[in-house]
PDB file of N, CA and C in Angstrom:
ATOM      1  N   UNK A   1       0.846  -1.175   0.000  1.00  0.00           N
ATOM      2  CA  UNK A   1       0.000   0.000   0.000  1.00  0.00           C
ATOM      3  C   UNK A   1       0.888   1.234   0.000  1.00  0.00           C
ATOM      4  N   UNK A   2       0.677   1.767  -0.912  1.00  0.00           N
ATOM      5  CA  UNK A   2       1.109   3.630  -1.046  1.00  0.00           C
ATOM      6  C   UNK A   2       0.880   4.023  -0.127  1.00  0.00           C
ATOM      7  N   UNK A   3       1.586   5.010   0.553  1.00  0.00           N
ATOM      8  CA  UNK A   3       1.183   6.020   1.176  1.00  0.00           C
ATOM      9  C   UNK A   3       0.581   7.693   0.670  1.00  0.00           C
ATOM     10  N   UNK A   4       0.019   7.946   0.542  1.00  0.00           N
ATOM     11  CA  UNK A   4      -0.890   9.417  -0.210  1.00  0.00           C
ATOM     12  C   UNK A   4       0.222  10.601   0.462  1.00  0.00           C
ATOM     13  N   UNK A   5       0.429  10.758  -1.004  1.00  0.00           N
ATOM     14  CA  UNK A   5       1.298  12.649  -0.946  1.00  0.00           C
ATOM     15  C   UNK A   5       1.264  13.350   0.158  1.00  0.00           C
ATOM     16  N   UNK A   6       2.227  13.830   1.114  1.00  0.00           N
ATOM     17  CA  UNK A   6       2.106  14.506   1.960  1.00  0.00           C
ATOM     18  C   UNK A   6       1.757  14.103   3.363  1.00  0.00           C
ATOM     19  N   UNK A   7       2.078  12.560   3.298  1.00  0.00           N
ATOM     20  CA  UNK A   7       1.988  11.837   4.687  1.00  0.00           C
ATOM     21  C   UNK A   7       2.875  11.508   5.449  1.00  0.00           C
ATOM     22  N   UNK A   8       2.413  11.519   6.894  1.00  0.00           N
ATOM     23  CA  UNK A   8       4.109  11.547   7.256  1.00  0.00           C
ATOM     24  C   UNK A   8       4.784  10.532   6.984  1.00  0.00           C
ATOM     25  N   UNK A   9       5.601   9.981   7.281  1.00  0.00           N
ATOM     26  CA  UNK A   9       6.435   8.580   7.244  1.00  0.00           C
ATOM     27  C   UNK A   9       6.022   8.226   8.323  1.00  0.00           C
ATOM     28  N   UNK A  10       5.572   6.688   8.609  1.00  0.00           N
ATOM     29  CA  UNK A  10       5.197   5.713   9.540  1.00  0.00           C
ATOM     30  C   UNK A  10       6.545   5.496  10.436  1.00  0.00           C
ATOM     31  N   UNK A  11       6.231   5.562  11.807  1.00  0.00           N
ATOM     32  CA  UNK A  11       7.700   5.415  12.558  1.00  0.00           C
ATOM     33  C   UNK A  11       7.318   4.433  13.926  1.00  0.00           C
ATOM     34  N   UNK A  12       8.187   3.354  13.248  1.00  0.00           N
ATOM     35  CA  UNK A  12       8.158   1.636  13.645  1.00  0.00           C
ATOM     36  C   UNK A  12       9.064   1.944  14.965  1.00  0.00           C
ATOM     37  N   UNK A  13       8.909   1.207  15.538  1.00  0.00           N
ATOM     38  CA  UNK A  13       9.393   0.594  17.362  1.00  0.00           C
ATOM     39  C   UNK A  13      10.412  -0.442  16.715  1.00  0.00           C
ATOM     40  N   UNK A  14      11.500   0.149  17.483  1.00  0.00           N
ATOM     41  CA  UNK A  14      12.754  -0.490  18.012  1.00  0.00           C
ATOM     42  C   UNK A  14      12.919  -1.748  18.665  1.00  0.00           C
ATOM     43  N   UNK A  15      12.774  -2.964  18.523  1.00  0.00           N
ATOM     44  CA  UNK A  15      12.794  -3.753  19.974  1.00  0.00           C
ATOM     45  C   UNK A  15      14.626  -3.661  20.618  1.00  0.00           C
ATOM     46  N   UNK A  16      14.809  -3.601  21.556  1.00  0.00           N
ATOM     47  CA  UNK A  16      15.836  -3.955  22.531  1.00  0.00           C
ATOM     48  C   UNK A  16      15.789  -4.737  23.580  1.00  0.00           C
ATOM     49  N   UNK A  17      16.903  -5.687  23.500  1.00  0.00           N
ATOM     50  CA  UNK A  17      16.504  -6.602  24.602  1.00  0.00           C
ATOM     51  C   UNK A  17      17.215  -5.977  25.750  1.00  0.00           C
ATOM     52  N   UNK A  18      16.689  -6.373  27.062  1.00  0.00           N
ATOM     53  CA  UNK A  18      16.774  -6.051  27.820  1.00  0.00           C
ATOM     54  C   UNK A  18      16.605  -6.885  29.436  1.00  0.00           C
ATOM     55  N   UNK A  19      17.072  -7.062  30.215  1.00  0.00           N
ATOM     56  CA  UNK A  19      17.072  -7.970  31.247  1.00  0.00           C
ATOM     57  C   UNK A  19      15.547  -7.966  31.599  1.00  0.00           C
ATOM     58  N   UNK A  20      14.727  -8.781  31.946  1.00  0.00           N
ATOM     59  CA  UNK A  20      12.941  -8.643  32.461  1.00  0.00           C
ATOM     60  C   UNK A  20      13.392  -7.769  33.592  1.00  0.00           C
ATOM     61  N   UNK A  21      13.937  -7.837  34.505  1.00  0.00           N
ATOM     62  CA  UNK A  21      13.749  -7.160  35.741  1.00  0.00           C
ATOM     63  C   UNK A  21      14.036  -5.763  35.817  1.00  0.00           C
ATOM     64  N   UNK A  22      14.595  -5.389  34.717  1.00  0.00           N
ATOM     65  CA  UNK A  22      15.275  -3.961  34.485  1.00  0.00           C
ATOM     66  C   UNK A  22      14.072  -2.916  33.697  1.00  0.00           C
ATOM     67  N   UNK A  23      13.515  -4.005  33.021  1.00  0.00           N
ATOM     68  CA  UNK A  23      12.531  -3.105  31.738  1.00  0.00           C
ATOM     69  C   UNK A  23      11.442  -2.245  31.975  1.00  0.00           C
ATOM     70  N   UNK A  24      10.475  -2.481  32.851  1.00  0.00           N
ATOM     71  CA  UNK A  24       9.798  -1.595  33.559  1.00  0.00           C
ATOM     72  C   UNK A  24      10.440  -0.464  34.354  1.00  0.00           C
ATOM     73  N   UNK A  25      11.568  -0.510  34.803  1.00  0.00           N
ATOM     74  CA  UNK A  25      12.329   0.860  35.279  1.00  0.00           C
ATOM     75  C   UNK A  25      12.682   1.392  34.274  1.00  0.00           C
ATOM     76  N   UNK A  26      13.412   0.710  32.776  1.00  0.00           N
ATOM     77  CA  UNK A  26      13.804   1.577  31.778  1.00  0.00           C
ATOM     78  C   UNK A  26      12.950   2.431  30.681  1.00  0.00           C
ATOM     79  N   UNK A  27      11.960   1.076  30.881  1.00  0.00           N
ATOM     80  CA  UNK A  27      10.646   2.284  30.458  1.00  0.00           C
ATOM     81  C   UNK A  27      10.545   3.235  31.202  1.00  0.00           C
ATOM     82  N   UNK A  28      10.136   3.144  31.898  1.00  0.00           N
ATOM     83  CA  UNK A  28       9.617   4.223  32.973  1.00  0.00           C
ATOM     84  C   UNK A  28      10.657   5.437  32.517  1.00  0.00           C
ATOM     85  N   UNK A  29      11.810   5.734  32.820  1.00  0.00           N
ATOM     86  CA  UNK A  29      13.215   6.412  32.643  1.00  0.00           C
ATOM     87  C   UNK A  29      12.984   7.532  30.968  1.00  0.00           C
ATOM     88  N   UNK A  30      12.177   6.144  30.120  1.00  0.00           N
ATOM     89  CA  UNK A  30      12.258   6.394  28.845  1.00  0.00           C
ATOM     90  C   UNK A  30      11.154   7.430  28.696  1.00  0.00           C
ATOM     91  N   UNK A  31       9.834   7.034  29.316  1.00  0.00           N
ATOM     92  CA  UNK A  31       8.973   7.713  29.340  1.00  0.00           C
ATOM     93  C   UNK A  31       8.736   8.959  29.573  1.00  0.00           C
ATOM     94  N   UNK A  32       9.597   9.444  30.732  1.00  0.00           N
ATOM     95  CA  UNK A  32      10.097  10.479  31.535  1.00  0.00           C
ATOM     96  C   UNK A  32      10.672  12.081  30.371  1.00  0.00           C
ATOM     97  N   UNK A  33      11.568  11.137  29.570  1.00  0.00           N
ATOM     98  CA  UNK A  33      12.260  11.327  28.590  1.00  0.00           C
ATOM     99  C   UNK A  33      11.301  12.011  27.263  1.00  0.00           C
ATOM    100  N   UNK A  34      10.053  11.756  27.010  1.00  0.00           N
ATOM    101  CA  UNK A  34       9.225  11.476  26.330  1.00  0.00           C
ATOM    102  C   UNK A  34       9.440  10.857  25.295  1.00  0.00           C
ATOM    103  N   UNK A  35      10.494   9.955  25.239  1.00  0.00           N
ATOM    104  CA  UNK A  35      10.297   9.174  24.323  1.00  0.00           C
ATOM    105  C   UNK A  35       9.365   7.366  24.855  1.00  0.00           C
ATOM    106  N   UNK A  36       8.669   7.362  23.598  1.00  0.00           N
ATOM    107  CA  UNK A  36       7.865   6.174  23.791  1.00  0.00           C
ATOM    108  C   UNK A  36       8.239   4.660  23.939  1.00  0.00           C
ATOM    109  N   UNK A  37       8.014   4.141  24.712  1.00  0.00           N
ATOM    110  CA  UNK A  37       8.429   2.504  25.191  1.00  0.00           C
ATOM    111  C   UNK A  37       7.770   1.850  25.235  1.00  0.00           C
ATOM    112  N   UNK A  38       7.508   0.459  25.109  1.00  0.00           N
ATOM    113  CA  UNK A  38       6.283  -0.788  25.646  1.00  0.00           C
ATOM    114  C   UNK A  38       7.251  -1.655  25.900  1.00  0.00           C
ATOM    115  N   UNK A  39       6.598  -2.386  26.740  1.00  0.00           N
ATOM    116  CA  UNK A  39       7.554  -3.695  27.094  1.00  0.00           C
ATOM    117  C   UNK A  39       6.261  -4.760  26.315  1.00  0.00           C
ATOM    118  N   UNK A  40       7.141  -5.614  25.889  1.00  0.00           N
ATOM    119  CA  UNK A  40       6.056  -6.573  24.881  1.00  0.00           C
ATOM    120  C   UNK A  40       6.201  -7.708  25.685  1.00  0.00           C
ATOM    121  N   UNK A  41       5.210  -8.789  25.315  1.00  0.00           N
ATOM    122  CA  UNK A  41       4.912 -10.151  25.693  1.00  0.00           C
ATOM    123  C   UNK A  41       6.421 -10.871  25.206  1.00  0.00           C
ATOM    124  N   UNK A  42       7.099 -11.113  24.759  1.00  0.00           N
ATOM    125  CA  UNK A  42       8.364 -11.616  24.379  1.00  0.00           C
ATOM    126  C   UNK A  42       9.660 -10.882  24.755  1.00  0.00           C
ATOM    127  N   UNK A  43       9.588 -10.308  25.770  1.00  0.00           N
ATOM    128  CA  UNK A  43      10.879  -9.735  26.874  1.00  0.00           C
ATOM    129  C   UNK A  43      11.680  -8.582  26.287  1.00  0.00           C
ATOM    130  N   UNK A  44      10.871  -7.976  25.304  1.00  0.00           N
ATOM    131  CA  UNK A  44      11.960  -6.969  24.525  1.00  0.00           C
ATOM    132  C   UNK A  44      11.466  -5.603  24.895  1.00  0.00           C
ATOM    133  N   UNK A  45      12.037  -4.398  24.648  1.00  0.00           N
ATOM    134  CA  UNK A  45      11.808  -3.365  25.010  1.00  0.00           C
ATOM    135  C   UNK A  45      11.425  -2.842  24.020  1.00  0.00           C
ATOM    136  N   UNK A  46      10.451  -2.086  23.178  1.00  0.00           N
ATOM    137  CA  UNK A  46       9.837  -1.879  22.184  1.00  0.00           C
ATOM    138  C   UNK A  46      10.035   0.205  22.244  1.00  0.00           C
ATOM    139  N   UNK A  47      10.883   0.637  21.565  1.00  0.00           N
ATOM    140  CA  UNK A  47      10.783   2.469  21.377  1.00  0.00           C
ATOM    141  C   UNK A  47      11.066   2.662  20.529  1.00  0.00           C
ATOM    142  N   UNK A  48      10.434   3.893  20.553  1.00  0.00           N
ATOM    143  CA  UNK A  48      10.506   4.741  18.936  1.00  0.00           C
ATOM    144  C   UNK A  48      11.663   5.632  18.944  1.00  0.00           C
ATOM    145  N   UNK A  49      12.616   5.652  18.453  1.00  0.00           N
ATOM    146  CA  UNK A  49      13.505   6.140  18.058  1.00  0.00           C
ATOM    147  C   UNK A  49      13.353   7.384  16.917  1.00  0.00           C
ATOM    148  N   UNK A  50      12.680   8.372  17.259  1.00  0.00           N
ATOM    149  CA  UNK A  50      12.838   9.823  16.247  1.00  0.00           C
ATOM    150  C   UNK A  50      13.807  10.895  15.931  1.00  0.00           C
ATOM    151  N   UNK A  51      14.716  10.587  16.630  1.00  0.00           N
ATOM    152  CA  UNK A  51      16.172  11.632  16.507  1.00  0.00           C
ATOM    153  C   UNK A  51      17.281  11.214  17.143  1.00  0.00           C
ATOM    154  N   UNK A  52      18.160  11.596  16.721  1.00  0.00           N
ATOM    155  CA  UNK A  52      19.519  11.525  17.104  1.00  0.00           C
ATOM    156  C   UNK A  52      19.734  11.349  18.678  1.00  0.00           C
ATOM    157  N   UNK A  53      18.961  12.393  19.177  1.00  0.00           N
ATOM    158  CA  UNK A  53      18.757  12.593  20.438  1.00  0.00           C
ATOM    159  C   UNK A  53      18.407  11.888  21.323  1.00  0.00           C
ATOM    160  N   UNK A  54      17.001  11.346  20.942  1.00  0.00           N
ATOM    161  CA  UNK A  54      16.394  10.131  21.418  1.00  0.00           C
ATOM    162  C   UNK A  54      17.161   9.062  21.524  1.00  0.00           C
ATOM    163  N   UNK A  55      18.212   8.559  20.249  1.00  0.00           N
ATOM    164  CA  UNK A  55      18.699   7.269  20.126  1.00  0.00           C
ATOM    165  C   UNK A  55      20.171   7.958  21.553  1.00  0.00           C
ATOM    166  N   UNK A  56      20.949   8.734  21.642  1.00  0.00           N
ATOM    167  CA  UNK A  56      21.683   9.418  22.868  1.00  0.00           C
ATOM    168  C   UNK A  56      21.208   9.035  23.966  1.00  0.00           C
ATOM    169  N   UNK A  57      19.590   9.309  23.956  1.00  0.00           N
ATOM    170  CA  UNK A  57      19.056   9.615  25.159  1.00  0.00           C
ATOM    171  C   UNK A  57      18.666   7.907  26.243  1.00  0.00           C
ATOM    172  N   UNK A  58      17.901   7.224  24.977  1.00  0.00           N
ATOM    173  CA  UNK A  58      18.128   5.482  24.439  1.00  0.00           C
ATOM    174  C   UNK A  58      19.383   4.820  25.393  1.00  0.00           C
ATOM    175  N   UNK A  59      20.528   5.070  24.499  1.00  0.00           N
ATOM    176  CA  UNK A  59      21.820   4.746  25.024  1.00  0.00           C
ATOM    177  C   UNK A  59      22.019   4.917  26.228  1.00  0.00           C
ATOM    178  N   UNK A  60      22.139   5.884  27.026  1.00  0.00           N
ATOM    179  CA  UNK A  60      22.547   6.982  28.266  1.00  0.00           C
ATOM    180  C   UNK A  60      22.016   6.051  29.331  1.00  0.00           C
ATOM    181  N   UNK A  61      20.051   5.915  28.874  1.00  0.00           N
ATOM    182  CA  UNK A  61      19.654   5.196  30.137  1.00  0.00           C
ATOM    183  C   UNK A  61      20.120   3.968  30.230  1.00  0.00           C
ATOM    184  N   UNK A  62      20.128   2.902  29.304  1.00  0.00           N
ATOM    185  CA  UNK A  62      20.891   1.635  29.374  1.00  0.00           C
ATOM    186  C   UNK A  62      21.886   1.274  29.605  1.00  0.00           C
ATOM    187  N   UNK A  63      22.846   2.025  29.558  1.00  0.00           N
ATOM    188  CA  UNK A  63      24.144   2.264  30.508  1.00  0.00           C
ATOM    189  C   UNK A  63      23.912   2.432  31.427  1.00  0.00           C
ATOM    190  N   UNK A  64      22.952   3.353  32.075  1.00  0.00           N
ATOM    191  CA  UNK A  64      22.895   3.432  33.258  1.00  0.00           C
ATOM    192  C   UNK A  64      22.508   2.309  34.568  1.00  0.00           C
ATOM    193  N   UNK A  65      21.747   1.506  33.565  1.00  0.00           N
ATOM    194  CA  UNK A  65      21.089  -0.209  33.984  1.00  0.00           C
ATOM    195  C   UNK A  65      22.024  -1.290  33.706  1.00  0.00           C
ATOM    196  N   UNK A  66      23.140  -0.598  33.118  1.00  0.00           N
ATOM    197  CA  UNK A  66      23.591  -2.265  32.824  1.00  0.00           C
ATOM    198  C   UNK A  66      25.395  -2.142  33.005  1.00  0.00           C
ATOM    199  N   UNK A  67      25.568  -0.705  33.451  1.00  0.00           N
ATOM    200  CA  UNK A  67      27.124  -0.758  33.878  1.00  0.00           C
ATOM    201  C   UNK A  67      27.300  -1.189  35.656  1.00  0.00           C
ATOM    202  N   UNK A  68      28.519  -1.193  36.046  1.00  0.00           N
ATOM    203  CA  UNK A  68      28.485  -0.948  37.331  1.00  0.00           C
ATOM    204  C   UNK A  68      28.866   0.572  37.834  1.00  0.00           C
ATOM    205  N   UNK A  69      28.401   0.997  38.986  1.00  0.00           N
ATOM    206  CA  UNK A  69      29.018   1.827  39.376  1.00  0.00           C
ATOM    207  C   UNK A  69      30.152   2.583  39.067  1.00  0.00           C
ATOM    208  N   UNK A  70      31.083   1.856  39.246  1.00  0.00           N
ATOM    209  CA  UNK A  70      32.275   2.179  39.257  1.00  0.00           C
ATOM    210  C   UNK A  70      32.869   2.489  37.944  1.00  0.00           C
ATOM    211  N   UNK A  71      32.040   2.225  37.005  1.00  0.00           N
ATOM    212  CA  UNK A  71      32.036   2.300  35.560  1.00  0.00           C
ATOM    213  C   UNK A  71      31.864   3.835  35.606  1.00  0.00           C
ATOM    214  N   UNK A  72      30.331   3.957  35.864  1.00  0.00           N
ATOM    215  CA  UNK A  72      29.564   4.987  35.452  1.00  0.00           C
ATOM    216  C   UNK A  72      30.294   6.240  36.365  1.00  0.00           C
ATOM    217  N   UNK A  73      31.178   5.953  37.639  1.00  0.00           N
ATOM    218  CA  UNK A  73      31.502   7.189  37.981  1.00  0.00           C
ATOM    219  C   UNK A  73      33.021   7.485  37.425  1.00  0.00           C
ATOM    220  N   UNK A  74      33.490   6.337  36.628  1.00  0.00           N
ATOM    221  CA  UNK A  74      34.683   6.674  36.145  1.00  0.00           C
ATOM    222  C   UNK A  74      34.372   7.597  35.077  1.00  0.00           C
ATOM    223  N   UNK A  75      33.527   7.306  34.215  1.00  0.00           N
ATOM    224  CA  UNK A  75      32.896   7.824  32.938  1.00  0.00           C
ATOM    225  C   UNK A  75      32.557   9.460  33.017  1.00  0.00           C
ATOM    226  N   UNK A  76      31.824   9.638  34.190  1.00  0.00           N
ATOM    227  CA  UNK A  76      31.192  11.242  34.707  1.00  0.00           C
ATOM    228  C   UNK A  76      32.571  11.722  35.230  1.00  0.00           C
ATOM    229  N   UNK A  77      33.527  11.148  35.592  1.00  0.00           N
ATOM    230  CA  UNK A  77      35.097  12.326  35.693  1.00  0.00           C
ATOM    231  C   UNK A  77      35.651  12.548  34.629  1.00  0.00           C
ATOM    232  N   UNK A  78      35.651  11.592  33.757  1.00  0.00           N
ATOM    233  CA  UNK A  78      36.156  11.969  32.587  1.00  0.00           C
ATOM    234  C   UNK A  78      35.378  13.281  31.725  1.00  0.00           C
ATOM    235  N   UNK A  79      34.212  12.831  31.922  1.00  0.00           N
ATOM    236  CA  UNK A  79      33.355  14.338  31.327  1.00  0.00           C
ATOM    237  C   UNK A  79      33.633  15.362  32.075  1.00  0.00           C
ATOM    238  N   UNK A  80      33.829  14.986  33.565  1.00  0.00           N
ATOM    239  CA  UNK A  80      34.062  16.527  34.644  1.00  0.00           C
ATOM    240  C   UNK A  80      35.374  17.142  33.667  1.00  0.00           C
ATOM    241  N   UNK A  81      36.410  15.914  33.812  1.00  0.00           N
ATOM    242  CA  UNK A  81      37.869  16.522  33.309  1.00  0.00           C
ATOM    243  C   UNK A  81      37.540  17.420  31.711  1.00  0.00           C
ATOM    244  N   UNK A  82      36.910  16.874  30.777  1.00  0.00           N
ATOM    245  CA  UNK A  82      36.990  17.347  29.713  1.00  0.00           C
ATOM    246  C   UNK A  82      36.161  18.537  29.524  1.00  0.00           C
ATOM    247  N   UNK A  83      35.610  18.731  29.827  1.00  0.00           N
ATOM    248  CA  UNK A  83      34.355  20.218  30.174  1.00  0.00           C
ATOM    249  C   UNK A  83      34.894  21.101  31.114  1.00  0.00           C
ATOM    250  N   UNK A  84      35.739  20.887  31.944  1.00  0.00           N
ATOM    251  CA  UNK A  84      36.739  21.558  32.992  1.00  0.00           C
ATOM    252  C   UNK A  84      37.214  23.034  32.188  1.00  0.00           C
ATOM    253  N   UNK A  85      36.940  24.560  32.655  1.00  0.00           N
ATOM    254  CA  UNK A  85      37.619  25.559  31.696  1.00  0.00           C
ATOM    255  C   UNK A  85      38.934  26.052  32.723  1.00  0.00           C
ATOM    256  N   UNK A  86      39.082  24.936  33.856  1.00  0.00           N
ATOM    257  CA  UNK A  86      40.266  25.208  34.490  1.00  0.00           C
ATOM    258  C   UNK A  86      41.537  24.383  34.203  1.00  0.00           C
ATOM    259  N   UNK A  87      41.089  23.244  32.489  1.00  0.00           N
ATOM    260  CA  UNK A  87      42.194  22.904  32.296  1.00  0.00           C
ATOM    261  C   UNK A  87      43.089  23.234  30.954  1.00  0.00           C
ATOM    262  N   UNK A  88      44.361  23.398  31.329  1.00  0.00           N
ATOM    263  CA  UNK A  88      45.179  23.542  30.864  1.00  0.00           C
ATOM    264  C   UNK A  88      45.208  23.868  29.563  1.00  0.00           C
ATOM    265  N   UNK A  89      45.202  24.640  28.435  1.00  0.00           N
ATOM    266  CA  UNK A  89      45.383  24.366  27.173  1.00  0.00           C
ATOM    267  C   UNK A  89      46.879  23.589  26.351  1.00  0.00           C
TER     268      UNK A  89
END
């Protein structure tokens, strides 16, 4: 089926898998976000992905669920260090 002149483009859900016990918090996270999520009957995480941003935004939280700690605070010094206008040129 055609789509008629001047329609938007249809924009399909992502599945990502995702641990069961995690997915209802990452929705949730996602939602927040306003980007859209479902958790489906077959354990996957179902979002719409509309921008660059979103897919950033996507990423960011799932790291946030699936690193450890010690990951994630190594990661946020490195951004402290590089955003820093007290360092060095």
């Amino acid at each position: 089926m055609m789509d008629a002149p001047g329609a938007e483009p249809e924009v399909s859900m992502q599945a990502i898998a995702v641990p069961r016990q995690d997915r209802w918090r990452i929705r949730q996270r996602l939602l927040e976000l306003a980007i859209p999520a479902v958790c489906s009957d077959d354990g996957h995480l179902r979002v719409e992905v509309r921008s660059s941003v979103a897919a950033l935004q996507i990423r960011s939280v799932l790291r946030q669920f699936s690193s450890h700690r010690s990951e994630l605070v190594d990661w946020l010094e490195i951004c402290w260090l590089q955003a820093s206008p007290d360092r060095a040129a």
